[in-house]
Protein backbone atom coordinates (compact mmCIF):
# COMPACT_ATOMS: atom_id res chain seq x y z
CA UNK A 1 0.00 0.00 0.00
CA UNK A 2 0.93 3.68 -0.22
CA UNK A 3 1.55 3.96 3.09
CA UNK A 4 3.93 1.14 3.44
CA UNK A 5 5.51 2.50 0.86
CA UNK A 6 5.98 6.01 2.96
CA UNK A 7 6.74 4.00 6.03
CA UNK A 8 9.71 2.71 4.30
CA UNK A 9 10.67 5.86 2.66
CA UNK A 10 10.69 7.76 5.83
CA UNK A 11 12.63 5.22 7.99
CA UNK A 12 15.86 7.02 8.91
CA UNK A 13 18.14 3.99 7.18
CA UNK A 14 16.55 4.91 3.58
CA UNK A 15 16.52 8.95 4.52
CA UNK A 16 19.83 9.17 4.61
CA UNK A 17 20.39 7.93 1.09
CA UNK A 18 17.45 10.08 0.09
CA UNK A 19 18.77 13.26 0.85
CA UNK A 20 21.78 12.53 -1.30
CA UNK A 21 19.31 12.83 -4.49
CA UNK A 22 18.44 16.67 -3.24
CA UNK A 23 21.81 17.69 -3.37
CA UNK A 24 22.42 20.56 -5.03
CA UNK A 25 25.93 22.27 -6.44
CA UNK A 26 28.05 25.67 -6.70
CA UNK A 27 31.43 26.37 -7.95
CA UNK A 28 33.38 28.39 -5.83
CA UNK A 29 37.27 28.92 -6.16
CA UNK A 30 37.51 25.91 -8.97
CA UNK A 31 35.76 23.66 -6.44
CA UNK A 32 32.43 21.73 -6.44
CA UNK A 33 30.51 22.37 -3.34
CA UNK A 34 27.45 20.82 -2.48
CA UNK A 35 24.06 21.40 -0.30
CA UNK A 36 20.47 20.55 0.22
CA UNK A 37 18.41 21.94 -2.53
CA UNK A 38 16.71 25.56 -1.15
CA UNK A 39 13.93 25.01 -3.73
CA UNK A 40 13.84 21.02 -3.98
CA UNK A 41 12.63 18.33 -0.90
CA UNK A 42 12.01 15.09 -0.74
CA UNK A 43 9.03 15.92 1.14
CA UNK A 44 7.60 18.19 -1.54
CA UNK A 45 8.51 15.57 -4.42
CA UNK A 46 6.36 12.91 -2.15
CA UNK A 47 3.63 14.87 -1.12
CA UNK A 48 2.96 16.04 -4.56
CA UNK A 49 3.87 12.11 -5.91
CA UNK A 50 1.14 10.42 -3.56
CA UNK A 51 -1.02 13.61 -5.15
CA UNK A 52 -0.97 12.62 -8.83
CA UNK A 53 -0.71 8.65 -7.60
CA UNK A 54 -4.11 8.73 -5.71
CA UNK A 55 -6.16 12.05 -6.74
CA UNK A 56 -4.38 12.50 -10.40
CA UNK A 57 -4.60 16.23 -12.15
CA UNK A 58 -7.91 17.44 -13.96
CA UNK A 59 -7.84 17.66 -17.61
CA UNK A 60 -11.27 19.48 -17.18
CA UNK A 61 -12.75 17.65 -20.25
CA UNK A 62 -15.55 14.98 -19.36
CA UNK A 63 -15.59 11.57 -20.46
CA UNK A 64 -19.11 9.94 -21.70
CA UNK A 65 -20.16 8.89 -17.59
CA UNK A 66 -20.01 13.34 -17.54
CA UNK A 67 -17.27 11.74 -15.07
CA UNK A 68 -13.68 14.50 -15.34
CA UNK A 69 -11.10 12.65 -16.33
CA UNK A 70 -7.36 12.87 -14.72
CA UNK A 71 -3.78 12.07 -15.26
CA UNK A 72 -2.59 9.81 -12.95
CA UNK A 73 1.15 10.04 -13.09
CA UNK A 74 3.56 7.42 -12.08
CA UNK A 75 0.14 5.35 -11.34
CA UNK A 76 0.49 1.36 -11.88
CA UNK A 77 -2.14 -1.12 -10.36
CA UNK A 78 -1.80 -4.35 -8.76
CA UNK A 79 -2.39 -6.32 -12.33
CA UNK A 80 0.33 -7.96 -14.73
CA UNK A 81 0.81 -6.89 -17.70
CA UNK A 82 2.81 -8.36 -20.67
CA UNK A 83 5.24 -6.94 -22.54
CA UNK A 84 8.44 -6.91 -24.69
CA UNK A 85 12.00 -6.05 -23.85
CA UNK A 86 14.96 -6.30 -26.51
CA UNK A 87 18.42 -5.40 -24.74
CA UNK A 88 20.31 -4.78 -28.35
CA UNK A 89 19.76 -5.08 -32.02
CA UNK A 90 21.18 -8.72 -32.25
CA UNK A 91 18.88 -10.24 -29.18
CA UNK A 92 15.12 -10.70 -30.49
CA UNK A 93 12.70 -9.51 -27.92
CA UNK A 94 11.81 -11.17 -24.60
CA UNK A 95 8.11 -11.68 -23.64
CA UNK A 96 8.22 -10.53 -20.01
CA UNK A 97 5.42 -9.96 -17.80
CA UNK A 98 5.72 -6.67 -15.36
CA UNK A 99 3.63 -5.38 -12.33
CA UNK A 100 1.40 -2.90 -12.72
CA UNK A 101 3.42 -1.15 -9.64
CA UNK A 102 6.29 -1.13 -11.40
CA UNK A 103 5.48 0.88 -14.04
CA UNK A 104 4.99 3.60 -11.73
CA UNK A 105 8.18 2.88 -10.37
CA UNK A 106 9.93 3.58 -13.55
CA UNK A 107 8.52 6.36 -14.50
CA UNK A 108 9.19 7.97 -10.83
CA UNK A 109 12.66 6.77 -11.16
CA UNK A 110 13.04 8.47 -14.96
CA UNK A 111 11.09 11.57 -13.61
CA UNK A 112 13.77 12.20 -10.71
CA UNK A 113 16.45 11.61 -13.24
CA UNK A 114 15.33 14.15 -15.49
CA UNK A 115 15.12 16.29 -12.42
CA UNK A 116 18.14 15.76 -10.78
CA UNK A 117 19.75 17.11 -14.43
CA UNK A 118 17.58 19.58 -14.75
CA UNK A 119 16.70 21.62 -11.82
CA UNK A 120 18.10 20.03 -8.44
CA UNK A 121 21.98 19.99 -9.70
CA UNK A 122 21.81 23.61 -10.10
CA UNK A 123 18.94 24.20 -7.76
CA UNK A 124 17.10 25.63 -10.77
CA UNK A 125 14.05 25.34 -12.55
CA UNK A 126 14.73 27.19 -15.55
CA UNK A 127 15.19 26.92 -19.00
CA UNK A 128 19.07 26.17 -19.97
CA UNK A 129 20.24 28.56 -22.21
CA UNK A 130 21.87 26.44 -24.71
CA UNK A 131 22.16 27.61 -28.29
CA UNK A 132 25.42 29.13 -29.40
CA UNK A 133 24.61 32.03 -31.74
CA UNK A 134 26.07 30.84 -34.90
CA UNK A 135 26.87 34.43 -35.84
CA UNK A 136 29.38 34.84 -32.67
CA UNK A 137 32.93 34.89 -33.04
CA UNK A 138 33.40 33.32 -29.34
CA UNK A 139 30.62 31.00 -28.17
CA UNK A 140 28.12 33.18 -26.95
CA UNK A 141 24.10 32.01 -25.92
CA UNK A 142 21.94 34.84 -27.13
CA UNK A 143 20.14 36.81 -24.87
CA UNK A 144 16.89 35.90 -26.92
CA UNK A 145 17.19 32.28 -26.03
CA UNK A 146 15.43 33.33 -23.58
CA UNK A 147 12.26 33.82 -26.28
CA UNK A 148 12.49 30.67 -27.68
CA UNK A 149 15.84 28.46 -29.01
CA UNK A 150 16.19 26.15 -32.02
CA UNK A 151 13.60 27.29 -33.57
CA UNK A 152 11.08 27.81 -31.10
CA UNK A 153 9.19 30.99 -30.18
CA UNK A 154 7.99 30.10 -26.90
CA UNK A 155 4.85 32.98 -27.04
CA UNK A 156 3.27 30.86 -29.97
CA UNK A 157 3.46 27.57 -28.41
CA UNK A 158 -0.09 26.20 -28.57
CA UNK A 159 -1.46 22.97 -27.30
CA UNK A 160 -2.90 19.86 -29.77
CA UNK A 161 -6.70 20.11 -29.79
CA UNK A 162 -7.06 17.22 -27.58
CA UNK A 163 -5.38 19.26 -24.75
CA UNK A 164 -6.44 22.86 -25.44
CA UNK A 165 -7.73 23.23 -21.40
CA UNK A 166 -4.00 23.17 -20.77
CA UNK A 167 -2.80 26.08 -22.71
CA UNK A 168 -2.55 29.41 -21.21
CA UNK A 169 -3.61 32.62 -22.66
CA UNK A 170 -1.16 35.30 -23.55
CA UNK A 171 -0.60 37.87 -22.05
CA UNK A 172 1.63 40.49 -24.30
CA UNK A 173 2.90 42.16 -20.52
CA UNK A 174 4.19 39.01 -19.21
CA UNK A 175 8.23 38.87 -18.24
CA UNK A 176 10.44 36.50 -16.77
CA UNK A 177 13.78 36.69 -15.61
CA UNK A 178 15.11 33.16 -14.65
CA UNK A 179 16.48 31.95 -10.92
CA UNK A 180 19.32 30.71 -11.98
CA UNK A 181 22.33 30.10 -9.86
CA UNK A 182 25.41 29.13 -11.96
CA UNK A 183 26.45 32.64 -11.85
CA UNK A 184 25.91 33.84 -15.69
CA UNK A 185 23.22 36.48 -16.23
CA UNK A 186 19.70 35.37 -15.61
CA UNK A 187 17.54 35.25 -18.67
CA UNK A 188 14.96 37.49 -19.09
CA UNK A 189 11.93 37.70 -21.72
CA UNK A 190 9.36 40.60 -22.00
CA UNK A 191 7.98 42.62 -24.52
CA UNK A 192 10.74 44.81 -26.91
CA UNK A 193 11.99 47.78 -24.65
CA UNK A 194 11.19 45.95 -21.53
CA UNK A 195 14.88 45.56 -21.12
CA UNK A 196 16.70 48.06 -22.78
CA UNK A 197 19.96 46.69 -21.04
């Protein structure tokens, strides 16, 4: 049950190792220092995990029982469930059968991953300014990768039909300047003269 599950989590032997996960990192004098996260818990990551487990998130469309549907992230059930696994090209695929459970348990394990890269190492959550301006004779990230990069132009990012109640409306006021901590300048995106710096 869930809350065998948080029993175990919470036991002091399995804490410790935990708290490793939410360890941030700073460079200071050609050093790597690390810390707890300021903006990243364990606590918060299971609070909000047993949240889209159990009660899932509203996609505020109905289904045909006029019943809301939800998400339920890294939910599994108690049921087998068969399935293929090929380890390389030159092995043909395995039937396997895997626990309902443990799909949850992979994607929870892939979701902190993906997290620990992209917003507890630098105790961050924002957008990694990334493309080299091809134009630059050093290499140099634009300042209006924070706009949109490769490509993109974040304002006119729309959602497929199917998930319109997601989308947010635009607002042409809106700015952002980023959080970050790895000691460049934050980005920053508003509308043209906004930052005239």
């Amino acid at each position: 049950t869930i809350q065998e599950i948080e029993n175990h989590l919470f036991s002091p032997e399995v804490q410790e190792s935990i708290q490793s996960l939410f360890q941030s990192r700073v460079v200071y004098e050609g050093s790597i220092h690390t810390f707890p996260s300021f903006r990243y818990t364990f606590d918060g990551f299971w609070k909000n995990w047993k949240r889209m487990l159990t009660t899932g998130i509203s996609t505020k469309k109905n289904n045909n029982n006029n019943n809301n549907e939800k998400i339920l992230l890294f939910g599994g059930d108690d049921n087998y469930h068969n399935a293929t696994i090929q380890f390389t090209k030159l092995i043909p695929q395995t039937p396997i059968q895997i626990a309902g459970f443990e799909y949850g348990l992979a994607n929870m394990a892939a979701f902190l991953s993906q997290v620990m890269v992209d917003g507890i190492y630098d105790d961050t959550c924002d957008e990694l300014n990334a493309q080299i301006s091809p134009s630059s004779a050093t290499e140099v990230a634009s300042l209006s990768n924070a706009c949109g990069q490769y490509g993109l132009s974040y304002q006119d990012m729309t959602c497929p039909n199917n998930e319109k109640e997601m989308e947010c409306p635009i607002s042409d006021r809106m700015t952002i300047t980023s959080t970050q901590s790895s000691g460049d300048t934050p980005m920053r995106c508003g509308p043209q003269g906004t930052f005239p710096d």
